[in-house]
PDB file of N, CA and C in Angstrom:
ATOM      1  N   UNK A   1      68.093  89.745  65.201  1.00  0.00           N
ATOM      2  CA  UNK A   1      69.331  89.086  64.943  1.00  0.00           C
ATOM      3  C   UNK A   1      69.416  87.717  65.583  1.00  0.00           C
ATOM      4  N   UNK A   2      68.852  87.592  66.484  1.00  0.00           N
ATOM      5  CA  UNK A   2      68.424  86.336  67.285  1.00  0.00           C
ATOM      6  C   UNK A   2      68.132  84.728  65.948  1.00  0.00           C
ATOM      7  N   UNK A   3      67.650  85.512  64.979  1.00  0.00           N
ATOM      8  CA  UNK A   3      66.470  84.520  64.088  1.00  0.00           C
ATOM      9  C   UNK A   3      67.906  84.133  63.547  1.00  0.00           C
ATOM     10  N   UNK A   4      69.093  84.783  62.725  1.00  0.00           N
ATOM     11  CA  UNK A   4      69.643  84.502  62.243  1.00  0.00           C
ATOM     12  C   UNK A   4      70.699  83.708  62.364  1.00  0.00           C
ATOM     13  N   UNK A   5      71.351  83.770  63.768  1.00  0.00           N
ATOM     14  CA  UNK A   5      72.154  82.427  64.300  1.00  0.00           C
ATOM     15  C   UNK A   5      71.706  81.457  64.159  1.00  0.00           C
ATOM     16  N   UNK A   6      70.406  81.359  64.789  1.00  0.00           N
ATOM     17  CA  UNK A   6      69.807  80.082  64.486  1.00  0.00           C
ATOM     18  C   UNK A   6      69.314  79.407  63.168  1.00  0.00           C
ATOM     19  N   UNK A   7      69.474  80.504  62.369  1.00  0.00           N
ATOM     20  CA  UNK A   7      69.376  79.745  60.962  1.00  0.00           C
ATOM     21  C   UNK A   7      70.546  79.497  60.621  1.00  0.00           C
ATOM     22  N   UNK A   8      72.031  80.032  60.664  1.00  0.00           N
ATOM     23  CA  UNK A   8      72.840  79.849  60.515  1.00  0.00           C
ATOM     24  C   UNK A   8      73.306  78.484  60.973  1.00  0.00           C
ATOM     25  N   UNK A   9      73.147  78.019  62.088  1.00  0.00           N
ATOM     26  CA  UNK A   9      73.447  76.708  63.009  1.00  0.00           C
ATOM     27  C   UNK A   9      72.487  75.834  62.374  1.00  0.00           C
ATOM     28  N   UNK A  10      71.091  75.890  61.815  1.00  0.00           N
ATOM     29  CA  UNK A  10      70.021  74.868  62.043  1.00  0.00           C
ATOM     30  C   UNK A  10      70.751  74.127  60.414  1.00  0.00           C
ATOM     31  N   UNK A  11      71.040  75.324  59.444  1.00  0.00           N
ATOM     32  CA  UNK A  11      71.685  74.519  57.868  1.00  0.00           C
ATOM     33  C   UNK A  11      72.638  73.688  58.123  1.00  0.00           C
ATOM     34  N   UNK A  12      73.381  73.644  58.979  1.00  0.00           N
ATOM     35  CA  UNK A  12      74.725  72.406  58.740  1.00  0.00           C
ATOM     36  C   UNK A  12      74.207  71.440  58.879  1.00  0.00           C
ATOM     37  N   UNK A  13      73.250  71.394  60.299  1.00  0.00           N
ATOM     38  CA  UNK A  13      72.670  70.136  60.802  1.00  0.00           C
ATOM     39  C   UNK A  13      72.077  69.407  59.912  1.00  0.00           C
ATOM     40  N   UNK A  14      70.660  70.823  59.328  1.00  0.00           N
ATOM     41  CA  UNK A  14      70.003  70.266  58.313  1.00  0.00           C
ATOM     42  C   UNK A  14      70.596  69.468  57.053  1.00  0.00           C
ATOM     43  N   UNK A  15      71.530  69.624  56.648  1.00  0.00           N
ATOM     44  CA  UNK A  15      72.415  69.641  55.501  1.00  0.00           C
ATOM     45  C   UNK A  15      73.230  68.316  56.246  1.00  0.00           C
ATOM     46  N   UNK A  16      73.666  68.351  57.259  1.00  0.00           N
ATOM     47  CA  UNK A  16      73.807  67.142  57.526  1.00  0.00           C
ATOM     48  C   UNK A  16      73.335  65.942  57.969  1.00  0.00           C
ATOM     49  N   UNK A  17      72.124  66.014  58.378  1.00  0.00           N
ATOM     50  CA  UNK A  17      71.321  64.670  58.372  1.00  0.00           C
ATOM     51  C   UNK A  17      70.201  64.992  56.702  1.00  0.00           C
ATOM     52  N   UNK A  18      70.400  65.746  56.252  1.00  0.00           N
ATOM     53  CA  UNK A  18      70.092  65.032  54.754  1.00  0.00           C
ATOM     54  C   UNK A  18      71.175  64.734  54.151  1.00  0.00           C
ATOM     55  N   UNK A  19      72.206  64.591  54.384  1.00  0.00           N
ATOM     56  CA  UNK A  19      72.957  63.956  53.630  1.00  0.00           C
ATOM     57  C   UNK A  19      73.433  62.675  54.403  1.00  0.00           C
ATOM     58  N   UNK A  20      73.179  62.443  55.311  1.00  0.00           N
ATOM     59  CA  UNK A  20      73.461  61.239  56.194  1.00  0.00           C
ATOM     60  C   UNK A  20      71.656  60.405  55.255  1.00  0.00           C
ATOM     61  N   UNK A  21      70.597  61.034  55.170  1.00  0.00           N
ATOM     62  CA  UNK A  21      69.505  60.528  54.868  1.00  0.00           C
ATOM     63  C   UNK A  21      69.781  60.076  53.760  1.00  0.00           C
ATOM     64  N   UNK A  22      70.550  60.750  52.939  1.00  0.00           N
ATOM     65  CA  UNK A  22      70.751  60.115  51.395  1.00  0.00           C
ATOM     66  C   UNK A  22      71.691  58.879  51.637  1.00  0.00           C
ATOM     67  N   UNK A  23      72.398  59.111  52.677  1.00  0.00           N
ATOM     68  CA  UNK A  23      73.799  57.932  52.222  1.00  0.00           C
ATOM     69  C   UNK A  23      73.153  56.843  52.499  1.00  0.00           C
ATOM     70  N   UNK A  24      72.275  56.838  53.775  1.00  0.00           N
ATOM     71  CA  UNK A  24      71.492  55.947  54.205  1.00  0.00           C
ATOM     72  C   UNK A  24      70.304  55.053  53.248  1.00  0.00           C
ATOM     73  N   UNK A  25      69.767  56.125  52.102  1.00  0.00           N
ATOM     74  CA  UNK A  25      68.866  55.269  51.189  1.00  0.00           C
ATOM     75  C   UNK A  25      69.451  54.925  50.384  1.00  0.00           C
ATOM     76  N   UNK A  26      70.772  55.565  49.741  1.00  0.00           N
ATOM     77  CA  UNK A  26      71.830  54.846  48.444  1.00  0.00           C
ATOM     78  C   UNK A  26      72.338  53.039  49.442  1.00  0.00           C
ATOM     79  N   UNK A  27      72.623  53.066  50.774  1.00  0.00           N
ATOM     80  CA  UNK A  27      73.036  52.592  50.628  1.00  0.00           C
ATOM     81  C   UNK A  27      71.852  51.212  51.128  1.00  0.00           C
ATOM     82  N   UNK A  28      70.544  51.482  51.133  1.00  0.00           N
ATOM     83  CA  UNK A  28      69.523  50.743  51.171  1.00  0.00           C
ATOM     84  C   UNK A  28      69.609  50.111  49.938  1.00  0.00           C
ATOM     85  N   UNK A  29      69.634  51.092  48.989  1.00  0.00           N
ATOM     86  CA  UNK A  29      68.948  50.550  47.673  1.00  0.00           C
ATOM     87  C   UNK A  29      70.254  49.700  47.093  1.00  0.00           C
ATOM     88  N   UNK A  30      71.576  49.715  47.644  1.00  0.00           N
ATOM     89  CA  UNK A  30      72.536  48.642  47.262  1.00  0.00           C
ATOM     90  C   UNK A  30      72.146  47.477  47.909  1.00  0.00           C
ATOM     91  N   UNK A  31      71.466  47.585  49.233  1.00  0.00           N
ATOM     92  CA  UNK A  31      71.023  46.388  49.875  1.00  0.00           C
ATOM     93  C   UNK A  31      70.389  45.578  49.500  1.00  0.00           C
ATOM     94  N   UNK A  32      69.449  46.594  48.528  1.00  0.00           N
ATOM     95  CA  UNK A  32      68.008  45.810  47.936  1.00  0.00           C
ATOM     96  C   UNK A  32      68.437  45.279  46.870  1.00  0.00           C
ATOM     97  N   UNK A  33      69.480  46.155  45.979  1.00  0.00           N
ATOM     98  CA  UNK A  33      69.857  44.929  44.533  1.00  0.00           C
ATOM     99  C   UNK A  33      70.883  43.793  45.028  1.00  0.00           C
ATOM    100  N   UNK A  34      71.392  44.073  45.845  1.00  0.00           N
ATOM    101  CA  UNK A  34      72.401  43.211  46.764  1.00  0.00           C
ATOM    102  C   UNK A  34      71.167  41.689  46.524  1.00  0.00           C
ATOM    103  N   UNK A  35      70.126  41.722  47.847  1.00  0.00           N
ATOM    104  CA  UNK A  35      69.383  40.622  48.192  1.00  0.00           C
ATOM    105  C   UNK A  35      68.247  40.090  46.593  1.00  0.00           C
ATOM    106  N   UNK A  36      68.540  41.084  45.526  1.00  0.00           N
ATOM    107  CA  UNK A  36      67.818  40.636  44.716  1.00  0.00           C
ATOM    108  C   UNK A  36      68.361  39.488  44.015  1.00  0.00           C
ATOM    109  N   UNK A  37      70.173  40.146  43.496  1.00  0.00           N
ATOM    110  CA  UNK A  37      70.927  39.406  42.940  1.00  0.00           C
ATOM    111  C   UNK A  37      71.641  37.883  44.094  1.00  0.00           C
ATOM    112  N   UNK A  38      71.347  38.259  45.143  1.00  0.00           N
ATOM    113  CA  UNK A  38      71.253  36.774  45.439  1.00  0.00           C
ATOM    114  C   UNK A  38      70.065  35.654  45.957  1.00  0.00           C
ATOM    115  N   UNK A  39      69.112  36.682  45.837  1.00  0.00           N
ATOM    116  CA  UNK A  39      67.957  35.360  45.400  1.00  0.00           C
ATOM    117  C   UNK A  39      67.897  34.902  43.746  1.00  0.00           C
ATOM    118  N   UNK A  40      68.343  35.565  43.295  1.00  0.00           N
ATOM    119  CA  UNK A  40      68.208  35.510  41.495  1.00  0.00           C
ATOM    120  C   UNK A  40      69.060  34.659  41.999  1.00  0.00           C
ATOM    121  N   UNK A  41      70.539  34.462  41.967  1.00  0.00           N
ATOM    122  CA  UNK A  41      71.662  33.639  42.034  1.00  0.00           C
ATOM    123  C   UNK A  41      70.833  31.976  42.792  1.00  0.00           C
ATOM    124  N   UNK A  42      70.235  32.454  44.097  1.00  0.00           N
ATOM    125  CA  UNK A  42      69.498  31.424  44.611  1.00  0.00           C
ATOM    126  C   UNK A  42      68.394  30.243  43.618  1.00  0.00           C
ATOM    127  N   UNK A  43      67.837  31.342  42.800  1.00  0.00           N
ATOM    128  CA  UNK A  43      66.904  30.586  41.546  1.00  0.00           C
ATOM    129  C   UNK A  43      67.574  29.905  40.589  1.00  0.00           C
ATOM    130  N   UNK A  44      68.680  30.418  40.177  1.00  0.00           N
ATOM    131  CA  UNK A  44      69.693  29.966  39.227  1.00  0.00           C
ATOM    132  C   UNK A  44      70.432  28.654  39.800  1.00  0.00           C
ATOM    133  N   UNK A  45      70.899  28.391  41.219  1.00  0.00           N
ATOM    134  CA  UNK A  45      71.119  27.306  41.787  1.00  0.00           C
ATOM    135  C   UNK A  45      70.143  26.063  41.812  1.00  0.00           C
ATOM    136  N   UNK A  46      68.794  26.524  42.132  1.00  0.00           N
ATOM    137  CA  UNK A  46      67.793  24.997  42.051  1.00  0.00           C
ATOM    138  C   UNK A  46      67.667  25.048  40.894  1.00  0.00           C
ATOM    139  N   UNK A  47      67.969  25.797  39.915  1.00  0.00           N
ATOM    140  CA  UNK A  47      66.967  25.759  38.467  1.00  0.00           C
ATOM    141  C   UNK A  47      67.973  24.832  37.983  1.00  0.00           C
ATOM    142  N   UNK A  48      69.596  25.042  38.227  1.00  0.00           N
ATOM    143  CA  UNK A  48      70.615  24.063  37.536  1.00  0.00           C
ATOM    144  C   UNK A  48      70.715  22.838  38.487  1.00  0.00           C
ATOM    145  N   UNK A  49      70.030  22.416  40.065  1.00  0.00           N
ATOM    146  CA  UNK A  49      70.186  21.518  40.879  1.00  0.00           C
ATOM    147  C   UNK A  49      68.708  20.589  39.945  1.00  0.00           C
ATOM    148  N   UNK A  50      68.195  21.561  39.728  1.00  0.00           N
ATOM    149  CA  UNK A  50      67.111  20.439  39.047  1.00  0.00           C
ATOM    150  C   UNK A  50      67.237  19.993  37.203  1.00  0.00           C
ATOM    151  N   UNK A  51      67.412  20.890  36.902  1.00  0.00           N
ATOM    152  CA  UNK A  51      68.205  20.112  35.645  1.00  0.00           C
ATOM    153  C   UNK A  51      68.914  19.117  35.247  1.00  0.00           C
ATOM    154  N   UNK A  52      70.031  19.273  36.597  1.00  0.00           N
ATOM    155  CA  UNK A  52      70.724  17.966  36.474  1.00  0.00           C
ATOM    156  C   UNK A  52      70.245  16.789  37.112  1.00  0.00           C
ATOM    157  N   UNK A  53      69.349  17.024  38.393  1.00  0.00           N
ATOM    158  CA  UNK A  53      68.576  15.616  38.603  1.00  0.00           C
ATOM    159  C   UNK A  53      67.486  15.023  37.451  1.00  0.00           C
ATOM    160  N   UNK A  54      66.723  16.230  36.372  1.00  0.00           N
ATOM    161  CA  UNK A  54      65.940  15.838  35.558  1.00  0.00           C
ATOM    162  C   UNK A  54      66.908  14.858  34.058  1.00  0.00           C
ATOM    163  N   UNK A  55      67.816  15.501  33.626  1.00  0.00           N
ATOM    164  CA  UNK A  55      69.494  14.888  33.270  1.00  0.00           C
ATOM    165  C   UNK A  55      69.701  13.628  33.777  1.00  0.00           C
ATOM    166  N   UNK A  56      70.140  13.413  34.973  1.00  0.00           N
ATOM    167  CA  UNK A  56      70.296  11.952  35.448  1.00  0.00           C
ATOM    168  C   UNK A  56      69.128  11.183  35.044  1.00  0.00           C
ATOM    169  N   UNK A  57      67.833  11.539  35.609  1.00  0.00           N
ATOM    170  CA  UNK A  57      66.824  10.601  35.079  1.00  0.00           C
ATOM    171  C   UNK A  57      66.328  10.414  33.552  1.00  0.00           C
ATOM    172  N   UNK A  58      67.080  11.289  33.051  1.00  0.00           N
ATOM    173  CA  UNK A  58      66.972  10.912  31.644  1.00  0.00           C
ATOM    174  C   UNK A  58      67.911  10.324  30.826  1.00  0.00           C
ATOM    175  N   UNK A  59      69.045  10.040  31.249  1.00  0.00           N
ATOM    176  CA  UNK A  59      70.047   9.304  30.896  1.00  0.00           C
ATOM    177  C   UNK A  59      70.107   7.819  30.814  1.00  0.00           C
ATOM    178  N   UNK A  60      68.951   6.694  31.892  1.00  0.00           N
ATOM    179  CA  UNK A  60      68.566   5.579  31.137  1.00  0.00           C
ATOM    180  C   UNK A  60      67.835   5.192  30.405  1.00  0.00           C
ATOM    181  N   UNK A  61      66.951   6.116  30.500  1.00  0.00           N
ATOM    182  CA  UNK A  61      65.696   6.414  29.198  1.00  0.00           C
ATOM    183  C   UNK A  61      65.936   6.567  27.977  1.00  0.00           C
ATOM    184  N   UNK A  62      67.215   7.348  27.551  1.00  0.00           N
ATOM    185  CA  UNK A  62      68.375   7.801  26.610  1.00  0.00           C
ATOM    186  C   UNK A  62      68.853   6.441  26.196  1.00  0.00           C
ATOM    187  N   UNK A  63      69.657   5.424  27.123  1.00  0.00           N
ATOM    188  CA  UNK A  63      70.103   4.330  26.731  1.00  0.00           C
ATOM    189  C   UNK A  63      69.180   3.569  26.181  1.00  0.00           C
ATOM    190  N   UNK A  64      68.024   2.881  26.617  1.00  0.00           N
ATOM    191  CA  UNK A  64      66.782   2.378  26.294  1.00  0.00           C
ATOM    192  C   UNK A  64      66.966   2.349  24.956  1.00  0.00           C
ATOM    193  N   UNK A  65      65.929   3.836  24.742  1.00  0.00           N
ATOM    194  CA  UNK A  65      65.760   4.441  23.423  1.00  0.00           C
ATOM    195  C   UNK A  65      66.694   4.165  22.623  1.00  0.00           C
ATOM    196  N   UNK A  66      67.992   4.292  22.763  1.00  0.00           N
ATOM    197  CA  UNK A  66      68.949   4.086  21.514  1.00  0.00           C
ATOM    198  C   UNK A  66      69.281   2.506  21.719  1.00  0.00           C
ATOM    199  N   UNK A  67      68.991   1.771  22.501  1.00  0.00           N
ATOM    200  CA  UNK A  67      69.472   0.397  22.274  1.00  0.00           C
ATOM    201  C   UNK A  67      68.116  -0.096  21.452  1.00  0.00           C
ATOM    202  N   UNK A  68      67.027   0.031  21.933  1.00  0.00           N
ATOM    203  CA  UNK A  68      66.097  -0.143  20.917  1.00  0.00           C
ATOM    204  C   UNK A  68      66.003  -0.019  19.594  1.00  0.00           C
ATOM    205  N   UNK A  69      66.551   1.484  19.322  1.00  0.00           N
ATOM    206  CA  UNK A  69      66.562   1.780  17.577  1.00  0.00           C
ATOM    207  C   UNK A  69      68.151   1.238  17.727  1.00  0.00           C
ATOM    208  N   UNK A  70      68.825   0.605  17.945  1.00  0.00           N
ATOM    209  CA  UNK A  70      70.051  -0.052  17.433  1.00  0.00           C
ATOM    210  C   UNK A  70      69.288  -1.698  17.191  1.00  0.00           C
ATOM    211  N   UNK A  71      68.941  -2.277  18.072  1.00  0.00           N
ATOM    212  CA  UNK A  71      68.125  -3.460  17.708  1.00  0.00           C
ATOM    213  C   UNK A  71      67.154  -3.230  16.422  1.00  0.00           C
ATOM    214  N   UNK A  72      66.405  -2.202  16.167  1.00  0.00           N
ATOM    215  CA  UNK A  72      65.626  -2.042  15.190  1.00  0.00           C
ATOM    216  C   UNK A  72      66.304  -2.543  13.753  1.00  0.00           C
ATOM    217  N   UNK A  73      67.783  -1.556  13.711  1.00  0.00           N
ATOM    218  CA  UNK A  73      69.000  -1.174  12.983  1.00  0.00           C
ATOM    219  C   UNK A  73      69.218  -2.372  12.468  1.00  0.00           C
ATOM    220  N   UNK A  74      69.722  -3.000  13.333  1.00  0.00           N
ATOM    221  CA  UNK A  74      70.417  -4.540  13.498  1.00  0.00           C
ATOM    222  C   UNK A  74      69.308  -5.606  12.803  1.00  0.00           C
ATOM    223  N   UNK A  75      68.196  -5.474  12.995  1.00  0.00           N
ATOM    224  CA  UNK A  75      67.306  -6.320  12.301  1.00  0.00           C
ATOM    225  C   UNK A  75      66.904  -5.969  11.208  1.00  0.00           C
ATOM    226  N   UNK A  76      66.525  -4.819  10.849  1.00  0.00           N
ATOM    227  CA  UNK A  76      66.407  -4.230   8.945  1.00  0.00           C
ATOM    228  C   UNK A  76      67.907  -4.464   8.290  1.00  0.00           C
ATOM    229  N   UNK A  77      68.632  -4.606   8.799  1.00  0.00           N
ATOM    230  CA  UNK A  77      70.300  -4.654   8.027  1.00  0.00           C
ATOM    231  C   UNK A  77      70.154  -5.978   7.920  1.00  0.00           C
ATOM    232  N   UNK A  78      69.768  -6.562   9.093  1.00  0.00           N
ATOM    233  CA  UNK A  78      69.470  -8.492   8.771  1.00  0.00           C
ATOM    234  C   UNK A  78      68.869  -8.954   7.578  1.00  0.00           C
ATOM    235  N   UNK A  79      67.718  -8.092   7.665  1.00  0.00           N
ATOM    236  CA  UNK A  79      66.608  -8.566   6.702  1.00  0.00           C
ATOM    237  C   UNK A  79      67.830  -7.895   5.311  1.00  0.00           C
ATOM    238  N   UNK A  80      68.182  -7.284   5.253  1.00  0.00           N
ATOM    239  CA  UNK A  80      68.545  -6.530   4.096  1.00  0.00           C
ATOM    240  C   UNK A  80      69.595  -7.313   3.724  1.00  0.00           C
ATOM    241  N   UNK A  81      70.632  -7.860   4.435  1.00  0.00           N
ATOM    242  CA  UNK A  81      71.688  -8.566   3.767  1.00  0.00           C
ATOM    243  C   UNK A  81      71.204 -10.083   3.475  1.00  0.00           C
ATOM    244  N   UNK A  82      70.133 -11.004   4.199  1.00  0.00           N
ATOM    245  CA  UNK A  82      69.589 -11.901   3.748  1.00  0.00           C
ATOM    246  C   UNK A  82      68.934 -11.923   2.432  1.00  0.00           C
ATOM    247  N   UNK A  83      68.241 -10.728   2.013  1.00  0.00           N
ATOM    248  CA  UNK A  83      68.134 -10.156   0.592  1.00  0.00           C
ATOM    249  C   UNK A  83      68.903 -10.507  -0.104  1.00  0.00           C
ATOM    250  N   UNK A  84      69.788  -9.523   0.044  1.00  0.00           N
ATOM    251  CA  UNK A  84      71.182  -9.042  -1.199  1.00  0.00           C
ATOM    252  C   UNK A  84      71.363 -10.790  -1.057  1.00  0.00           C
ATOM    253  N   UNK A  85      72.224 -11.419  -0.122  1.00  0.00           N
ATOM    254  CA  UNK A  85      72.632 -12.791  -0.284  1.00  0.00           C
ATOM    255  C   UNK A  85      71.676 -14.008  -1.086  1.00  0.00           C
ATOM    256  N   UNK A  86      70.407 -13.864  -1.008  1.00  0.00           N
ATOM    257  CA  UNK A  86      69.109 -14.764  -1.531  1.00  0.00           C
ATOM    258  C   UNK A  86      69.281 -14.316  -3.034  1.00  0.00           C
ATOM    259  N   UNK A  87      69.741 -12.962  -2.927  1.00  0.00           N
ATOM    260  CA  UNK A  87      69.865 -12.640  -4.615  1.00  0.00           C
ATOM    261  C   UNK A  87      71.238 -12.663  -5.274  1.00  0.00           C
ATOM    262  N   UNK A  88      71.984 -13.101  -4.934  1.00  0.00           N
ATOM    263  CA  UNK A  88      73.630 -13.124  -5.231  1.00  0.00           C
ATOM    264  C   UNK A  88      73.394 -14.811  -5.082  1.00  0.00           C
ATOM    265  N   UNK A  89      72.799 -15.469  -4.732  1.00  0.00           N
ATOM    266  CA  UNK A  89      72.807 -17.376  -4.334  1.00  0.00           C
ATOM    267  C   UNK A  89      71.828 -17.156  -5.539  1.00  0.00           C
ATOM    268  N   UNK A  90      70.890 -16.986  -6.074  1.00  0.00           N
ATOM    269  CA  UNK A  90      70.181 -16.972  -7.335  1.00  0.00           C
ATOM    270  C   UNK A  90      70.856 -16.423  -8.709  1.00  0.00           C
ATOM    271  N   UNK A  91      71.356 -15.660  -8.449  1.00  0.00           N
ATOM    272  CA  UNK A  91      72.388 -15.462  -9.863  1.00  0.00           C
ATOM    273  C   UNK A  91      73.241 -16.418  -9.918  1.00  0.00           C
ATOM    274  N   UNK A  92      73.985 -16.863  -8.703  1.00  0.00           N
ATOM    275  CA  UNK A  92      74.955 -18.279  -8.985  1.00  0.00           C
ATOM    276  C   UNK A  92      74.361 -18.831  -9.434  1.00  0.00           C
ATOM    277  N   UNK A  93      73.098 -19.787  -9.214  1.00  0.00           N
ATOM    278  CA  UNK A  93      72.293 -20.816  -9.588  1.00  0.00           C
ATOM    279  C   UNK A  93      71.632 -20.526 -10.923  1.00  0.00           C
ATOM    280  N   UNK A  94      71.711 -19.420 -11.236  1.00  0.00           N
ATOM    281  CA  UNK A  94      71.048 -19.529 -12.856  1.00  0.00           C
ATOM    282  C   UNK A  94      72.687 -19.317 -13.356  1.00  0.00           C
ATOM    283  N   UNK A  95      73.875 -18.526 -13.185  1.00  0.00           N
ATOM    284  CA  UNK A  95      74.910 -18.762 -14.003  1.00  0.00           C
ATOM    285  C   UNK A  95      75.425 -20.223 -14.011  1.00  0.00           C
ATOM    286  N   UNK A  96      75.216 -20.924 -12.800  1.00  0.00           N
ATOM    287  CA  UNK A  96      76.091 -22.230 -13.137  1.00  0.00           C
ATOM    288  C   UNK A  96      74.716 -22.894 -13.573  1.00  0.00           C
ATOM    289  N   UNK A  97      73.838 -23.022 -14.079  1.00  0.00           N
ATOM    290  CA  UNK A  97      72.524 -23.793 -14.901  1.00  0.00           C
ATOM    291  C   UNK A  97      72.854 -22.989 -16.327  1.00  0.00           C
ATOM    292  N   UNK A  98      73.231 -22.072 -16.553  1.00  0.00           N
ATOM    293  CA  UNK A  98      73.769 -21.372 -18.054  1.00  0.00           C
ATOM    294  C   UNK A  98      74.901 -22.115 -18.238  1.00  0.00           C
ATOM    295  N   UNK A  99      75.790 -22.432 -17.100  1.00  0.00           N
ATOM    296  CA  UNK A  99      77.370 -23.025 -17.902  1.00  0.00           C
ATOM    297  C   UNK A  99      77.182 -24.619 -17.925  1.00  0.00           C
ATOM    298  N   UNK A 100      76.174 -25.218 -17.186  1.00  0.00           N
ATOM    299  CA  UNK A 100      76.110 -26.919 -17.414  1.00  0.00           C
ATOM    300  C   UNK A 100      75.298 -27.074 -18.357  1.00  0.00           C
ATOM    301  N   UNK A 101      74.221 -25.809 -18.677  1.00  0.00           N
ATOM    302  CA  UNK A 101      73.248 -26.144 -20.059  1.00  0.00           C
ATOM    303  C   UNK A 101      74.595 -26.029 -21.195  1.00  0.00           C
ATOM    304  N   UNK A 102      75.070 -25.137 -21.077  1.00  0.00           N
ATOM    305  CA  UNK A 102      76.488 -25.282 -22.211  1.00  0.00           C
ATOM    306  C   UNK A 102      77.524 -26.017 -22.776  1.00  0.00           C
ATOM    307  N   UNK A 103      78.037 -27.172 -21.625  1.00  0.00           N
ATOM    308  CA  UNK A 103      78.479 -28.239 -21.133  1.00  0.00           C
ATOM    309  C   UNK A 103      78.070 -29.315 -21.969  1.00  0.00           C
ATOM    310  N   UNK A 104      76.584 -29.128 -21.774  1.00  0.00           N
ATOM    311  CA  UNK A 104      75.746 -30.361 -22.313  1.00  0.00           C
ATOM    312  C   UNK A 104      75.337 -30.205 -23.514  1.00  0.00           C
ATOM    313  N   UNK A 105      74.952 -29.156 -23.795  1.00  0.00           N
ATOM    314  CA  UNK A 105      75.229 -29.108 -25.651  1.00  0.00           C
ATOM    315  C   UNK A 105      76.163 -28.986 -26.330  1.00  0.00           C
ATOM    316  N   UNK A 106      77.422 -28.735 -25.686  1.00  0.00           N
ATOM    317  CA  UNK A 106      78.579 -29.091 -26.376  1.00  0.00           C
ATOM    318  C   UNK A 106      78.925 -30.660 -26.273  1.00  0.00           C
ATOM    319  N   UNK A 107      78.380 -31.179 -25.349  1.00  0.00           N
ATOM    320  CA  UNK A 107      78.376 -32.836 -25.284  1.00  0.00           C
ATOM    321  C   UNK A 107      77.116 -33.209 -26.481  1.00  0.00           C
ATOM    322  N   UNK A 108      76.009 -32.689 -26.595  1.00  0.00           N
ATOM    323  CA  UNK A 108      75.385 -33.283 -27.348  1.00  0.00           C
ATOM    324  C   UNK A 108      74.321 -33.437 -26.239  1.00  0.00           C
ATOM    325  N   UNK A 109      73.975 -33.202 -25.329  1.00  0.00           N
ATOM    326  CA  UNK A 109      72.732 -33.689 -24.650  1.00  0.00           C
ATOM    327  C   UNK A 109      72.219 -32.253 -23.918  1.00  0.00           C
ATOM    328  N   UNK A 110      71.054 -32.566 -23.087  1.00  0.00           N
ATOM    329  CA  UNK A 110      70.244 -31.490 -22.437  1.00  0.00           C
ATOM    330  C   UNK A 110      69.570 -32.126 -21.642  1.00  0.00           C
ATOM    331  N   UNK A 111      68.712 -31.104 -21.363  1.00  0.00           N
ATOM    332  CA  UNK A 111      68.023 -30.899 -19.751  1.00  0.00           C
ATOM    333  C   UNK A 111      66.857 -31.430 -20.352  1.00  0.00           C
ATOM    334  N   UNK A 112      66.397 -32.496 -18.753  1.00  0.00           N
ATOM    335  CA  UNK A 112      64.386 -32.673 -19.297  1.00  0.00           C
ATOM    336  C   UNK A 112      63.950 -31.712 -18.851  1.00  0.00           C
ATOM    337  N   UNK A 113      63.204 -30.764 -19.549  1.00  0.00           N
ATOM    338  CA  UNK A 113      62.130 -30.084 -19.154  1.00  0.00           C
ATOM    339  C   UNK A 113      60.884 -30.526 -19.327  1.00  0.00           C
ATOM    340  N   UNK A 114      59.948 -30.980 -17.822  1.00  0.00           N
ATOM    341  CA  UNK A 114      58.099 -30.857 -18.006  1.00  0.00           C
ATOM    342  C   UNK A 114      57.783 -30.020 -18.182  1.00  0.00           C
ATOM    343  N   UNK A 115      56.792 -29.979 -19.249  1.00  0.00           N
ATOM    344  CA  UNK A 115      55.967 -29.202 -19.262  1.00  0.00           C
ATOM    345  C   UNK A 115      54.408 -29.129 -18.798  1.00  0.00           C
ATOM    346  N   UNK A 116      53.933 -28.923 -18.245  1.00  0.00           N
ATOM    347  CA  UNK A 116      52.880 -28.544 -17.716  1.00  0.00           C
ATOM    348  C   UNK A 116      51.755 -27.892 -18.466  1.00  0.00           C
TER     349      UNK A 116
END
């Protein structure tokens, strides 16, 4: 009967430092996702601290680039309206050479043309 007190007494204990053992690794393993999620959080901080310094340095490079293709812009639109205008100043010049050739044969006279 001796054996049996002592088994009786040894289960609480037992039963209570395994359950002190469990609370103790649950509450490890909150520790461990604890320090995971703030080194993750930690990575997520330089990853957006460097983005935005890579951002800043790309923001006059950005200007550059688009003032360049705006100069590009600006000079094909040049060339293009000097066009259109070279060809709108040539239709004047052959319509008013159609209305003075008209002029002049209703006067009775004309144009010298050489021929070559």
């Amino acid at each position: 009967m001796s054996i049996q007190p002592t088994k009786s007494m040894a289960n609480p204990l037992v039963a209570q430092s395994l359950d002190q053992i469990i609370k103790i690794e649950e509450s490890y393993k909150r520790i461990i996702a604890f320090e995971k999620a703030v080194e993750s959080w930690k990575n997520k901080v330089v990853q957006c601290v460097w983005q935005a310094t890579m951002d800043q340095r790309r923001i006059p490079y950005a200007i550059l680039r688009m003032q360049d293709i705006m100069e590009q812009e600006m000079a094909l639109a040049n060339k293009q309206l000097l066009t259109v205008r070279q060809a709108a100043l040539s239709q004047l010049f052959e319509k008013e050479h159609r209305q003075f050739q008209q002029e002049l044969n209703q006067m009775g006279k004309s144009f010298y043309v050489e021929r070559l």
